[in-house]
Each structure stands twice: as structure tokens, then as C-alpha cells.
N, C-alpha and C. Protein backbone atom coordinates (compact mmCIF):
# COMPACT_ATOMS: atom_id res chain seq x y z
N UNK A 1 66.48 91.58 103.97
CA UNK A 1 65.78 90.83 102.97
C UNK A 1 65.89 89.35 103.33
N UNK A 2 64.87 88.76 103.23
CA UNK A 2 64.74 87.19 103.54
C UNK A 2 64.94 86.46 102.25
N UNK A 3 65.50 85.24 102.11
CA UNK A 3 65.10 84.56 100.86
C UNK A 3 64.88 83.29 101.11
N UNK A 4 63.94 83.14 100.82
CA UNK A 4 63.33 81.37 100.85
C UNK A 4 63.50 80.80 99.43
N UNK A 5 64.09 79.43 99.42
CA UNK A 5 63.90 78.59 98.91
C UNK A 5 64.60 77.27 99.08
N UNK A 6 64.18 76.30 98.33
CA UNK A 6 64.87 74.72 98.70
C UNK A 6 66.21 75.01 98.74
N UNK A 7 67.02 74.11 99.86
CA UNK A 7 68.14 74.36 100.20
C UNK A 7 68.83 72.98 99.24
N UNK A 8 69.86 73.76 98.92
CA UNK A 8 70.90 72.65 98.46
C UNK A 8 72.17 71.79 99.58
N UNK A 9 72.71 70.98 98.73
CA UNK A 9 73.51 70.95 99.88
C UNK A 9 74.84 72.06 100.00
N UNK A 10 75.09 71.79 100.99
CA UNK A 10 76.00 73.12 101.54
C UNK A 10 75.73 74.37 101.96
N UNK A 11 76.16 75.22 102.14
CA UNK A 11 75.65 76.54 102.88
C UNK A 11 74.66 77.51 101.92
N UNK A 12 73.72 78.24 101.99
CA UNK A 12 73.03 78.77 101.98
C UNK A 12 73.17 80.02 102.01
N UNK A 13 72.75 81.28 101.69
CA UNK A 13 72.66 82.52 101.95
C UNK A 13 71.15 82.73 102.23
N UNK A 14 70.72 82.41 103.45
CA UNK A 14 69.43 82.71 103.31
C UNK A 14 68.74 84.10 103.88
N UNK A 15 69.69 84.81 103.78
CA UNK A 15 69.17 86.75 104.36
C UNK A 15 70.11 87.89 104.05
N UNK A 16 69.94 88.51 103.96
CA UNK A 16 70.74 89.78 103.86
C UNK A 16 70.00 90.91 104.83
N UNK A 17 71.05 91.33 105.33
CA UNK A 17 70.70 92.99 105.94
C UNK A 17 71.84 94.15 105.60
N UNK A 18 71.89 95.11 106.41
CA UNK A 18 73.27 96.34 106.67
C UNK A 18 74.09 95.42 107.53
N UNK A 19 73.77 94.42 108.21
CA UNK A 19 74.93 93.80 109.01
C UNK A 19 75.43 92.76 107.83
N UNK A 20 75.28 92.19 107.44
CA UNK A 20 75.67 91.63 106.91
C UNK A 20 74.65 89.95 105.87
N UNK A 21 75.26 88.61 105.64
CA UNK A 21 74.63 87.69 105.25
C UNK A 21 74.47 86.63 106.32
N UNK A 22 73.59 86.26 106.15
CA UNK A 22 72.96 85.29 106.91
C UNK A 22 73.90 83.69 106.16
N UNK A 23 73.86 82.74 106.80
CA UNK A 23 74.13 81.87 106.57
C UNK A 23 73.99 80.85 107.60
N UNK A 24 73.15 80.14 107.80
CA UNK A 24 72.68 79.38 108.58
C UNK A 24 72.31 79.91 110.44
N UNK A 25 72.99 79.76 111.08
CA UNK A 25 73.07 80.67 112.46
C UNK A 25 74.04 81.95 112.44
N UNK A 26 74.69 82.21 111.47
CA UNK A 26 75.61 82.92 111.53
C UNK A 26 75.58 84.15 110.46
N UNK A 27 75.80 85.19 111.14
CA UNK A 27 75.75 86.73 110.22
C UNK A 27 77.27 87.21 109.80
N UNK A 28 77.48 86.78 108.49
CA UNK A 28 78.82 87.13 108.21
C UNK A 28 78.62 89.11 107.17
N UNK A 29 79.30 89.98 107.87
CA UNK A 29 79.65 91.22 106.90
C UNK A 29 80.27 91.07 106.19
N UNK A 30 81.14 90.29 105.58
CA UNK A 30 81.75 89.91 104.29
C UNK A 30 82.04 88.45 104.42
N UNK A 31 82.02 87.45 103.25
CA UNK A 31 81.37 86.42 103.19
C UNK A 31 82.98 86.15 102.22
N UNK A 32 83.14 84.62 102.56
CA UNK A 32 83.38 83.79 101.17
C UNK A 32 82.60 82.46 101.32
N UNK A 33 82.71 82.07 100.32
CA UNK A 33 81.52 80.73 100.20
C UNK A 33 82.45 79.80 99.42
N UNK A 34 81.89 78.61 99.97
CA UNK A 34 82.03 77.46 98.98
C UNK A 34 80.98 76.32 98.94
N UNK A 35 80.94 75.39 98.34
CA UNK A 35 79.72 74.18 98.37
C UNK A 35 79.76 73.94 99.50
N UNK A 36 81.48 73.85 100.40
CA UNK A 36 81.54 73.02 101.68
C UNK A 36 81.02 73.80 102.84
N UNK A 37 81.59 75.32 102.53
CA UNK A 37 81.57 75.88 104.19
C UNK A 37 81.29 77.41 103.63
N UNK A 38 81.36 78.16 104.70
CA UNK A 38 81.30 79.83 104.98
C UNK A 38 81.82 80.01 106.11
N UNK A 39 82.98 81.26 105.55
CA UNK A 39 83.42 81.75 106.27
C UNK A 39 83.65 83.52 106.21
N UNK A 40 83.70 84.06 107.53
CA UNK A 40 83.92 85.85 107.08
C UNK A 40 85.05 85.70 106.75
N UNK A 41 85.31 86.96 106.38
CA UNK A 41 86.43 87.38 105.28
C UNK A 41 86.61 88.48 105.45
N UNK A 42 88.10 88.91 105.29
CA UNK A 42 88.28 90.56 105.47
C UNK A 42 88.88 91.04 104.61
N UNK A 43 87.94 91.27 103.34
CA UNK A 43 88.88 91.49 102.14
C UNK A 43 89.08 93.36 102.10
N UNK A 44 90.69 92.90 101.28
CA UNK A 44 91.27 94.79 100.91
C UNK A 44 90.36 95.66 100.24
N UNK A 45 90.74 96.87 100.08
CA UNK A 45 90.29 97.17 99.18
C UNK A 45 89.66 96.55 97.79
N UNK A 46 88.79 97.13 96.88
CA UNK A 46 88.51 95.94 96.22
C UNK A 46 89.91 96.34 94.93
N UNK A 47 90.02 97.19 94.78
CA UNK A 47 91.22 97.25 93.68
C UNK A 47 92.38 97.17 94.06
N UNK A 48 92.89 96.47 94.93
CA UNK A 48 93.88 95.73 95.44
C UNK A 48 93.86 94.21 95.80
N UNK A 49 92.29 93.88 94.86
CA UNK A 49 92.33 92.25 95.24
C UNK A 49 92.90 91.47 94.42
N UNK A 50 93.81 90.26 95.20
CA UNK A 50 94.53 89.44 94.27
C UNK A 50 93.71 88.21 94.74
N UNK A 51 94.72 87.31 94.11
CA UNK A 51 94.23 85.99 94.05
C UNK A 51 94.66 85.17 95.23
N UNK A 52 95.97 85.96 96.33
CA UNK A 52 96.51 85.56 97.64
C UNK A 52 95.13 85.93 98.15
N UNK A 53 94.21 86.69 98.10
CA UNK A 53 93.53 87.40 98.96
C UNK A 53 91.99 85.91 98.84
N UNK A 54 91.98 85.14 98.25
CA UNK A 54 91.14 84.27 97.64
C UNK A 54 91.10 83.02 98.09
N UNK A 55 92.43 83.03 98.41
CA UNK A 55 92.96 81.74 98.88
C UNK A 55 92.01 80.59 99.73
N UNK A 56 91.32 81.36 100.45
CA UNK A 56 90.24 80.51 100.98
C UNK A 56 89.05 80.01 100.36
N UNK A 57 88.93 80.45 99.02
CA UNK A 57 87.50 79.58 98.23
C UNK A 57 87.93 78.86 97.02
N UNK A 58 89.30 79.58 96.67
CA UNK A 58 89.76 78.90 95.29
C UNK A 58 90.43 77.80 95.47
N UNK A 59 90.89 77.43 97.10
CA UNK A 59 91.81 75.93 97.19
C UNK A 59 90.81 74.88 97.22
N UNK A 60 89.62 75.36 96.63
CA UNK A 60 88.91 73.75 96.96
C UNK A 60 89.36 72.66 95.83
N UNK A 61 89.03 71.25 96.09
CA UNK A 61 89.28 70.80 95.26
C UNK A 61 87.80 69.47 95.28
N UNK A 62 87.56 69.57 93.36
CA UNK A 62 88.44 70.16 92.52
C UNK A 62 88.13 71.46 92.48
N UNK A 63 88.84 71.97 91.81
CA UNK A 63 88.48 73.39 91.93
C UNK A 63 87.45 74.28 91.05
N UNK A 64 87.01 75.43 91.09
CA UNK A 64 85.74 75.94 91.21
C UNK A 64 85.76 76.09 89.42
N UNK A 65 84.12 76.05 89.06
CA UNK A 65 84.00 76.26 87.68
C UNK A 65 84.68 78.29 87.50
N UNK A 66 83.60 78.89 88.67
CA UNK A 66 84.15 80.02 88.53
C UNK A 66 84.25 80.84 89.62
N UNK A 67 84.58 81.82 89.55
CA UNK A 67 84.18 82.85 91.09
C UNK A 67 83.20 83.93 91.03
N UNK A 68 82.27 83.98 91.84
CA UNK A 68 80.97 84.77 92.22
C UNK A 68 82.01 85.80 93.39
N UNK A 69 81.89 86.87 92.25
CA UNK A 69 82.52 88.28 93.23
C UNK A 69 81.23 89.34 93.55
N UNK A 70 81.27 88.96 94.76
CA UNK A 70 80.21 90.37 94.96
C UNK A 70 81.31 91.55 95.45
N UNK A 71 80.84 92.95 94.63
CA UNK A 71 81.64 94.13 94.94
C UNK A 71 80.97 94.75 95.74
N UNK A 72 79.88 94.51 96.50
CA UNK A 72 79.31 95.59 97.41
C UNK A 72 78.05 95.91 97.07
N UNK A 73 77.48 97.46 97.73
CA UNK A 73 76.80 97.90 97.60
C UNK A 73 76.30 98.03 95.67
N UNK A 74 77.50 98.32 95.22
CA UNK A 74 76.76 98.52 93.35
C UNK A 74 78.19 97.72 93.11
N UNK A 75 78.16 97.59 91.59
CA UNK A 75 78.97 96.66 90.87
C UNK A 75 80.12 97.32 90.38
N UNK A 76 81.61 97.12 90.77
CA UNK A 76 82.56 97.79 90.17
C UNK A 76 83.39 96.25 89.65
N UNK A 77 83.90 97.06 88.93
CA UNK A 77 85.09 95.89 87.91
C UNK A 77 86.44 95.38 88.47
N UNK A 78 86.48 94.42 88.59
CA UNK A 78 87.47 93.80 89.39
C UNK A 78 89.16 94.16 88.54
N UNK A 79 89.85 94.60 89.39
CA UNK A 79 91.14 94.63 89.25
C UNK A 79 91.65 93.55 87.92
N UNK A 80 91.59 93.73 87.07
CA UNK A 80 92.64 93.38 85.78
C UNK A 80 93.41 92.31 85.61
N UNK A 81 94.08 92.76 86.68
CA UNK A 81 95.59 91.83 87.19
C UNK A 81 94.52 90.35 87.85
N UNK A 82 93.56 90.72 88.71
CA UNK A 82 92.87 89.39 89.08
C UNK A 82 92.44 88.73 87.80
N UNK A 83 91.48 89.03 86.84
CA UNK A 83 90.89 88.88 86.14
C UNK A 83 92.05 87.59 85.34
N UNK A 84 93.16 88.27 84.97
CA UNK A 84 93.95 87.26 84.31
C UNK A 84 94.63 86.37 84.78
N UNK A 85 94.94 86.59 86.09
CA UNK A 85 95.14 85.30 87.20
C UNK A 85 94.38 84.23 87.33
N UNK A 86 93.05 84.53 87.20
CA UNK A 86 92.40 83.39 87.43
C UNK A 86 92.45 82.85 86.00
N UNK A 87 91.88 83.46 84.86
CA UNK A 87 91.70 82.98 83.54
C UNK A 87 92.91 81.98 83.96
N UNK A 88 94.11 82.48 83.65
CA UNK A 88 95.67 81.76 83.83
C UNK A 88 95.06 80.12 84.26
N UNK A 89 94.56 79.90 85.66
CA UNK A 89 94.29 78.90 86.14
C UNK A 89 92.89 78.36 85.48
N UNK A 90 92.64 79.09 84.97
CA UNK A 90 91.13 78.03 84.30
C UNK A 90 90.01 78.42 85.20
N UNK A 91 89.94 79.66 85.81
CA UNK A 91 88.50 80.26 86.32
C UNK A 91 87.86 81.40 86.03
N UNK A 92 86.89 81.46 85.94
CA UNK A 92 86.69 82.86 85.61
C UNK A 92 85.93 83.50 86.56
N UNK A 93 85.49 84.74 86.19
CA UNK A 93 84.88 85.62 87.17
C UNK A 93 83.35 86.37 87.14
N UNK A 94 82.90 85.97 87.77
CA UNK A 94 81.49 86.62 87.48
C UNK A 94 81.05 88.02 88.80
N UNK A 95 81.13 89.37 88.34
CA UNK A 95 81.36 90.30 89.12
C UNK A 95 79.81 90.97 89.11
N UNK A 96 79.41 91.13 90.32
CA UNK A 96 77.85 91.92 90.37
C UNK A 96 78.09 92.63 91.80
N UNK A 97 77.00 93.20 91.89
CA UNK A 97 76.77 94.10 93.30
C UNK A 97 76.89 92.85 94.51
N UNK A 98 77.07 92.78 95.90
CA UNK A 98 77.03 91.42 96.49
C UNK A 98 75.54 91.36 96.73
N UNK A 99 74.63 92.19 97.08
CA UNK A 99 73.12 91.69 96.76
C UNK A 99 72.81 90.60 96.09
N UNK A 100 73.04 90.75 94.26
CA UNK A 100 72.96 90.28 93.57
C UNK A 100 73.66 88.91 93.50
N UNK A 101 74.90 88.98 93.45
CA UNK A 101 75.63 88.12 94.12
C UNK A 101 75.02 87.00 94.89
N UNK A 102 74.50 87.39 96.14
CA UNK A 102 73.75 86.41 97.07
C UNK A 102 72.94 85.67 96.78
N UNK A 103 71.90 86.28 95.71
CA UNK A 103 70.76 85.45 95.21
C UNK A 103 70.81 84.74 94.29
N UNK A 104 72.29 85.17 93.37
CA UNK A 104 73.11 83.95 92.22
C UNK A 104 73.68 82.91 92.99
N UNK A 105 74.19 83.02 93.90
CA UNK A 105 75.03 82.04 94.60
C UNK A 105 73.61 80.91 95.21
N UNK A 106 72.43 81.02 95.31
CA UNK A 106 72.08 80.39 95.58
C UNK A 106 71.16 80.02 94.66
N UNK A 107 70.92 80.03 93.50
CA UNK A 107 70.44 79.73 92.24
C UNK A 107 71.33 78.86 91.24
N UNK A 108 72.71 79.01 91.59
CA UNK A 108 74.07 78.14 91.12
C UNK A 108 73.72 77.20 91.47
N UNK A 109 74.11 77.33 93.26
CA UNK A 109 73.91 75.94 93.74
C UNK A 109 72.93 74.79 93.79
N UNK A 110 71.57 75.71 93.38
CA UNK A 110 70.42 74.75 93.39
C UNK A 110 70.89 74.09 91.88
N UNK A 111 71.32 74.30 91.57
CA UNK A 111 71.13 73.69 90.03
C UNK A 111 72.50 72.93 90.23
N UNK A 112 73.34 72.50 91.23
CA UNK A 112 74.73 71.53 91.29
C UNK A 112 75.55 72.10 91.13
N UNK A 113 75.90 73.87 90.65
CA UNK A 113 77.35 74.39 90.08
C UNK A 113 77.76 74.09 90.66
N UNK A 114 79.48 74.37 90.66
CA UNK A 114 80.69 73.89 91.78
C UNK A 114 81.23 75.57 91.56
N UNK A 115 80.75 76.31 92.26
CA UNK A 115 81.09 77.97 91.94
C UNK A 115 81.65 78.49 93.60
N UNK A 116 82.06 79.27 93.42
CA UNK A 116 82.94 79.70 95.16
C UNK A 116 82.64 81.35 94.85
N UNK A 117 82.22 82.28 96.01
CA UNK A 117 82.03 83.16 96.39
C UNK A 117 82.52 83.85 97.33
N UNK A 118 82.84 85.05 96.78
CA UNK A 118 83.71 85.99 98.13
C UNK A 118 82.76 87.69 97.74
N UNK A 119 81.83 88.10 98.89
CA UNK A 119 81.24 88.78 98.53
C UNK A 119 81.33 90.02 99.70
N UNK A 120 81.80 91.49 99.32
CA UNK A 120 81.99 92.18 100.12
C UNK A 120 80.63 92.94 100.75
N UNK A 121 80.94 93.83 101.71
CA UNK A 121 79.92 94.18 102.50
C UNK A 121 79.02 94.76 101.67
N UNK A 122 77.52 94.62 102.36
CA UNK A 122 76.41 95.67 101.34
C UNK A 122 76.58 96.58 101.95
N UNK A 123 77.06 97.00 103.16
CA UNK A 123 76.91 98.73 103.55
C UNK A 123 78.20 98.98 103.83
């Protein structure tokens, strides 16, 4: 899937396939995002995700209004124990399929959010 539209600043998701997201020259199979950068990611299981496992989108500073979790192929509910970790710190969580995911993350950003994304594989 292609997606066009005005780019904001910072990285982009501008494709999806079975390999993975597009992001500028680069095809990441699992993604984290931030305003600044993209990078792959090799996240656990998803019901073994903590907030160590995050570490790379949530240290921005300042830090993120919330987190854009893509679970994959369809939408499952994030581990509990995460859920109140972040609240704890003042973030919350916004959990969808990572499809979905992809095309929020770049509808955030057009509009200025300060939101961070870690989105697992679509296949």
C-alpha cells in the first residue's frame, strides 16, 4: 500500500507491504518512530511488552504526549502491566492493528502531535 501525502517534518511512513514499512529509503519489519528518527525494532512477544522494551521512543525529550502501538496484523490489547507504567509517567497508549497505526502516525504528525510509535510486523 502506498500513501501519499504532505510530509511533515520528521520521518514519514510512506508504504506498507508483507516486508515491512517504508520510511524514507528504508524498509523497516518492525518500526519505532519518533518526530526525530526511525528505527527497526525487535520487539518480544507482544504480551511480554514492557516499558524497558520502549526505551527507544519514550526517551525523547520532552517526552511523548502518547504512544501509537501498532499490534500487528489485527488489534490485541496491550499487556496491563504496560498500560499502567506508562499512565504512572504521564503517557498513554493508543493500541490498533499496525496498518492502522501507520496511517495515524502520519495524520498525528501532520497536525504537530509530539506522539512516538513502535509498531509490530503486518505479517
Amino acid at each position: 500500500m502506498r500513501m501519499d501525502r504532505a510530509r511533515s517534518d520528521g520521518p514519514v511512513v510512506s508504504g506498507l507491504s508483507v516486508a515491512g514499512f517504508r520510511v524514507d529509503d528504508n524498509v523497516y519489519r518492525a518500526l519505532a518512530i519518533t518526530p526525530e528518527r526511525a528505527d527497526g525494532w525487535t520487539p518480544p512477544p507482544l504480551a511480554a511488552l514492557d516499558q524497558g522494551d520502549l526505551d527507544l521512543v519514550l526517551g525523547i525529550d520532552p517526552g511523548p504526549e502518547f504512544l501509537l502501538l501498532g499490534t500487528g496484523p489485527t488489534l490485541v490489547r496491550p499487556p496491563v502491566t504496560l498500560v499502567g507504567a506508562l499512565a504512572e509517567r504521564g503517557i498513554g497508549i493508543e493500541a490498533m492493528d499496525s496498518r492502522a497505526a501507520a496511517r495515524a502516525w502520519g495524520m498525528l504528525r501532520g497536525e504537530g502531535r509530539w506522539v512516538v510509535g513502535a509498531f509490530y510486523p503486518i505479517a
